[in-house]
C-alpha atoms as a PDB file:
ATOM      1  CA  UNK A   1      -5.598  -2.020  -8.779  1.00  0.00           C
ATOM      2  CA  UNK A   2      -7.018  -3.804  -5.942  1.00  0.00           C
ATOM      3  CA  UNK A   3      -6.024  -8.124  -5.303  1.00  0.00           C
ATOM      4  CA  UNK A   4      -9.822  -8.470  -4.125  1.00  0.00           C
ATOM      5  CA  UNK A   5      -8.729 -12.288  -3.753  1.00  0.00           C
ATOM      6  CA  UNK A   6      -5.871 -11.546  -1.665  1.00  0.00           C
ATOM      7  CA  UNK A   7      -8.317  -9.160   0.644  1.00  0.00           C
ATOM      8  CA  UNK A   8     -11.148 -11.693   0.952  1.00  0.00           C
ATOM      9  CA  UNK A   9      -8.492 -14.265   1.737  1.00  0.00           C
ATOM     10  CA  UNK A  10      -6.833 -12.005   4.297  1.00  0.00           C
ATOM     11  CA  UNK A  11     -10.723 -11.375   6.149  1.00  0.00           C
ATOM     12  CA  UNK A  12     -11.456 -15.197   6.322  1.00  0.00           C
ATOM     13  CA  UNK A  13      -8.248 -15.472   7.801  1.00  0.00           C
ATOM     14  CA  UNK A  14      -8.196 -13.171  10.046  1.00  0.00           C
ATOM     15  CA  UNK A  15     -12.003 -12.574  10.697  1.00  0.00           C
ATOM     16  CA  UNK A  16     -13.738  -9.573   9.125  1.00  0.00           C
ATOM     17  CA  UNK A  17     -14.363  -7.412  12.356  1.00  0.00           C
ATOM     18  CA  UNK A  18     -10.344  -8.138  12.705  1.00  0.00           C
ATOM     19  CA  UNK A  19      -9.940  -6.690   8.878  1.00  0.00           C
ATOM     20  CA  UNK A  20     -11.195  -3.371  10.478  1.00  0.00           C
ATOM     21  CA  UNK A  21      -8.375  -2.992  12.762  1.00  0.00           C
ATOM     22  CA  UNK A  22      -5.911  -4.149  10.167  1.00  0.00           C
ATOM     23  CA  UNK A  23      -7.205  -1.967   7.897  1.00  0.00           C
ATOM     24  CA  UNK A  24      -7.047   1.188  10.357  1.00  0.00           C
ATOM     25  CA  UNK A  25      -3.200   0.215  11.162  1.00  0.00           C
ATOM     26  CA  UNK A  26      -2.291   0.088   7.474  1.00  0.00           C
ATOM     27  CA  UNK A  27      -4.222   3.634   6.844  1.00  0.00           C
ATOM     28  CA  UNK A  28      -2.277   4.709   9.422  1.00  0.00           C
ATOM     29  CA  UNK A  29       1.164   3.488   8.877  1.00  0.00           C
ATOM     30  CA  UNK A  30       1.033   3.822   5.110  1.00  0.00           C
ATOM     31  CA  UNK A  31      -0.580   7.584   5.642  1.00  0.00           C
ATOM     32  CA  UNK A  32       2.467   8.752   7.659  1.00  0.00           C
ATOM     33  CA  UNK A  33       4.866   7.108   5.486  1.00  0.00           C
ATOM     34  CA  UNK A  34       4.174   8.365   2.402  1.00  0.00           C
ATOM     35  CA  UNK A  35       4.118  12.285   4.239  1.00  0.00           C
ATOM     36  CA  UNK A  36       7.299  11.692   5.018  1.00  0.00           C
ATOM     37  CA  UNK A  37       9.090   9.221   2.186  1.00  0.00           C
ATOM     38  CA  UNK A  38      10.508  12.284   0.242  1.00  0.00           C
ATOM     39  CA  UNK A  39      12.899  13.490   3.122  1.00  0.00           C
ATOM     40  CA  UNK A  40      13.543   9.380   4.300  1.00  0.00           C
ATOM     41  CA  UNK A  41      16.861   8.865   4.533  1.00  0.00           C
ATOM     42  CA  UNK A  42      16.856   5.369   3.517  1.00  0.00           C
ATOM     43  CA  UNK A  43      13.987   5.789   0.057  1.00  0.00           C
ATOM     44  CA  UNK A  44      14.596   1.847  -0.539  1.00  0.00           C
ATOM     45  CA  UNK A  45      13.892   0.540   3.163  1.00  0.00           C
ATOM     46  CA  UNK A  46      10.734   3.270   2.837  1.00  0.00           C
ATOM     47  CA  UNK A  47       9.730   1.979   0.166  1.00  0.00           C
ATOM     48  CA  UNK A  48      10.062  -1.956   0.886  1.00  0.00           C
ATOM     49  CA  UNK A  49       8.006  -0.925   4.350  1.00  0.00           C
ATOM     50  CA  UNK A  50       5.377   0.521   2.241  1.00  0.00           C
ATOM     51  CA  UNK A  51       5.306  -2.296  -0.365  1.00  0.00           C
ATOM     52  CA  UNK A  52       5.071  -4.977   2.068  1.00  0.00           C
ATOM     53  CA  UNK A  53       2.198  -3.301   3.984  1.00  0.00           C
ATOM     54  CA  UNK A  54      -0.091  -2.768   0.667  1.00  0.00           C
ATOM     55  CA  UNK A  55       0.821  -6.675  -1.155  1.00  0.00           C
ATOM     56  CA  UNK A  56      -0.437  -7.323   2.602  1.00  0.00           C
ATOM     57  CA  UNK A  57      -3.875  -5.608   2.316  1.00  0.00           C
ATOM     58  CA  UNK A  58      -4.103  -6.365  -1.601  1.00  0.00           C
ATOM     59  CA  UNK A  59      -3.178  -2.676  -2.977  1.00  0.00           C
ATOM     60  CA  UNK A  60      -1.688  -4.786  -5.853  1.00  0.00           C
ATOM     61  CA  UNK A  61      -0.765  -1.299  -8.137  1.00  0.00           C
ATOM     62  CA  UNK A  62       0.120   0.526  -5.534  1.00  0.00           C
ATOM     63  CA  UNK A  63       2.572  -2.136  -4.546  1.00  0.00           C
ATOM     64  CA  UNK A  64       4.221  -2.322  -7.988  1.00  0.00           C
ATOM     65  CA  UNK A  65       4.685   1.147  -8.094  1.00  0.00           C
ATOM     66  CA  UNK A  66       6.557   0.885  -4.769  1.00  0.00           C
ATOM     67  CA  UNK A  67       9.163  -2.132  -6.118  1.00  0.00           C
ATOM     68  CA  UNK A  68       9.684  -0.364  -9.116  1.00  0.00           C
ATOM     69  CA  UNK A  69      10.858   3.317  -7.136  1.00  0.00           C
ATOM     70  CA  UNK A  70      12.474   0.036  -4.497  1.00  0.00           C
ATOM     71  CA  UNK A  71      14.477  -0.780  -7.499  1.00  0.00           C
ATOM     72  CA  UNK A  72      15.542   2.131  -8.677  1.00  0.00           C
ATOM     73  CA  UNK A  73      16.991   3.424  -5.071  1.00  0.00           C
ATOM     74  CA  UNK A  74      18.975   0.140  -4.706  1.00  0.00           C
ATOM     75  CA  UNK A  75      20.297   1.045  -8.170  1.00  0.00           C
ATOM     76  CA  UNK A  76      21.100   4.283  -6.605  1.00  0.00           C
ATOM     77  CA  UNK A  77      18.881   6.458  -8.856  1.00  0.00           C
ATOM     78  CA  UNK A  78      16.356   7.722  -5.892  1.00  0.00           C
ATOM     79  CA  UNK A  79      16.172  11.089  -7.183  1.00  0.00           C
ATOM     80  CA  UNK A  80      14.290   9.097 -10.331  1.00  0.00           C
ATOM     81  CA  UNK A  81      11.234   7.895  -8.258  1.00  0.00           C
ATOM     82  CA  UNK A  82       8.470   9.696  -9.071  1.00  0.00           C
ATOM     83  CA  UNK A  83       7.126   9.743  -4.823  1.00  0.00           C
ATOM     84  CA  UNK A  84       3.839  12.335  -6.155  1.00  0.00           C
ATOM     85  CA  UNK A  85       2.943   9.743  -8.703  1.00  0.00           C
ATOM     86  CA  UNK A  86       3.184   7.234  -5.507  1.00  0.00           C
ATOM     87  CA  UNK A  87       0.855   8.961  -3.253  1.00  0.00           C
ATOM     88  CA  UNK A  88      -1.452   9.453  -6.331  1.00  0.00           C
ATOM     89  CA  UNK A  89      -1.166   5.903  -6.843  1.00  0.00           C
ATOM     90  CA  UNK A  90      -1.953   5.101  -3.265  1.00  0.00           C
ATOM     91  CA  UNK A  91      -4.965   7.764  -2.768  1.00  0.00           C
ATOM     92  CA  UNK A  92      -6.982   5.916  -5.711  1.00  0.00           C
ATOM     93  CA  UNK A  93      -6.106   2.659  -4.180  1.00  0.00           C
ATOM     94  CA  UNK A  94      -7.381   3.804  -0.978  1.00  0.00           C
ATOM     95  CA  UNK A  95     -10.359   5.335  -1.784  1.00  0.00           C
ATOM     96  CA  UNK A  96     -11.223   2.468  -4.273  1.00  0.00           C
ATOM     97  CA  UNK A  97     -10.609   0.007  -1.528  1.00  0.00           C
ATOM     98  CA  UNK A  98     -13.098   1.957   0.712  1.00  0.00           C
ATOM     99  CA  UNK A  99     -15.281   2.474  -1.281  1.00  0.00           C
ATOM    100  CA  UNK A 100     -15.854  -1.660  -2.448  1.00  0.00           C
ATOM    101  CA  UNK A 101     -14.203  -3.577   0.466  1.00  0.00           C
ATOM    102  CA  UNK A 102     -17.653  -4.116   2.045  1.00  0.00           C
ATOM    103  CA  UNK A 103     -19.663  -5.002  -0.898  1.00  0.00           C
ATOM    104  CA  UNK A 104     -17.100  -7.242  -1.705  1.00  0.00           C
ATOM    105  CA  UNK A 105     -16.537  -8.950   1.347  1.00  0.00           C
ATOM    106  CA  UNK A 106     -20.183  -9.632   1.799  1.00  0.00           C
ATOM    107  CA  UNK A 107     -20.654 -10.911  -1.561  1.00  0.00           C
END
């Protein structure tokens, strides 16, 4: 679910005190997207935002999920992406994330 290689990657980058701040942006961004990605006018440019912003924090499923419902706008099928199994998706990668990104880090 979570690319824990691509997070502690991402914090030696970056610094892990600067991973805090990332990590409050993405919650942020990603929180207010996916309230509103039913009713975007533009589902496949939602959902590439939202896809790039999780493959950049490591939400690896959540990610996947998003390319596949990308896909199937550009295809012109939005009205099959399932968005409630998308914020499902990206509620158990968040809370899993929050609840193992320190451990992990510090490991």
């Amino acid at each position: 679910m979570i690319d824990w290689t691509k997070v502690t990657e991402l914090a030696d980058d970056i610094g892990h005190d600067s991973l805090e701040e990332v990590l409050d942006l993405f919650l942020q961004d990603v929180e207010t997207a996916m309230q509103t990605i039913a009713l975007a006018e533009d589902l496949e440019a939602a959902l590439h935002f939202v896809k790039g912003c999780a493959l950049n924090l490591g939400f690896a499923a959540f990610a996947d999920l998003c390319s596949e419902g990308e896909a199937r706008a550009a295809r012109g099928d939005p009205d099959s992406v399932d968005i409630a199994g998308l914020a499902r998706a990206y509620r158990e990668s968040r809370d899993l994330f929050l609840s193992e990104y320190r451990a992990r880090l510090a490991a």
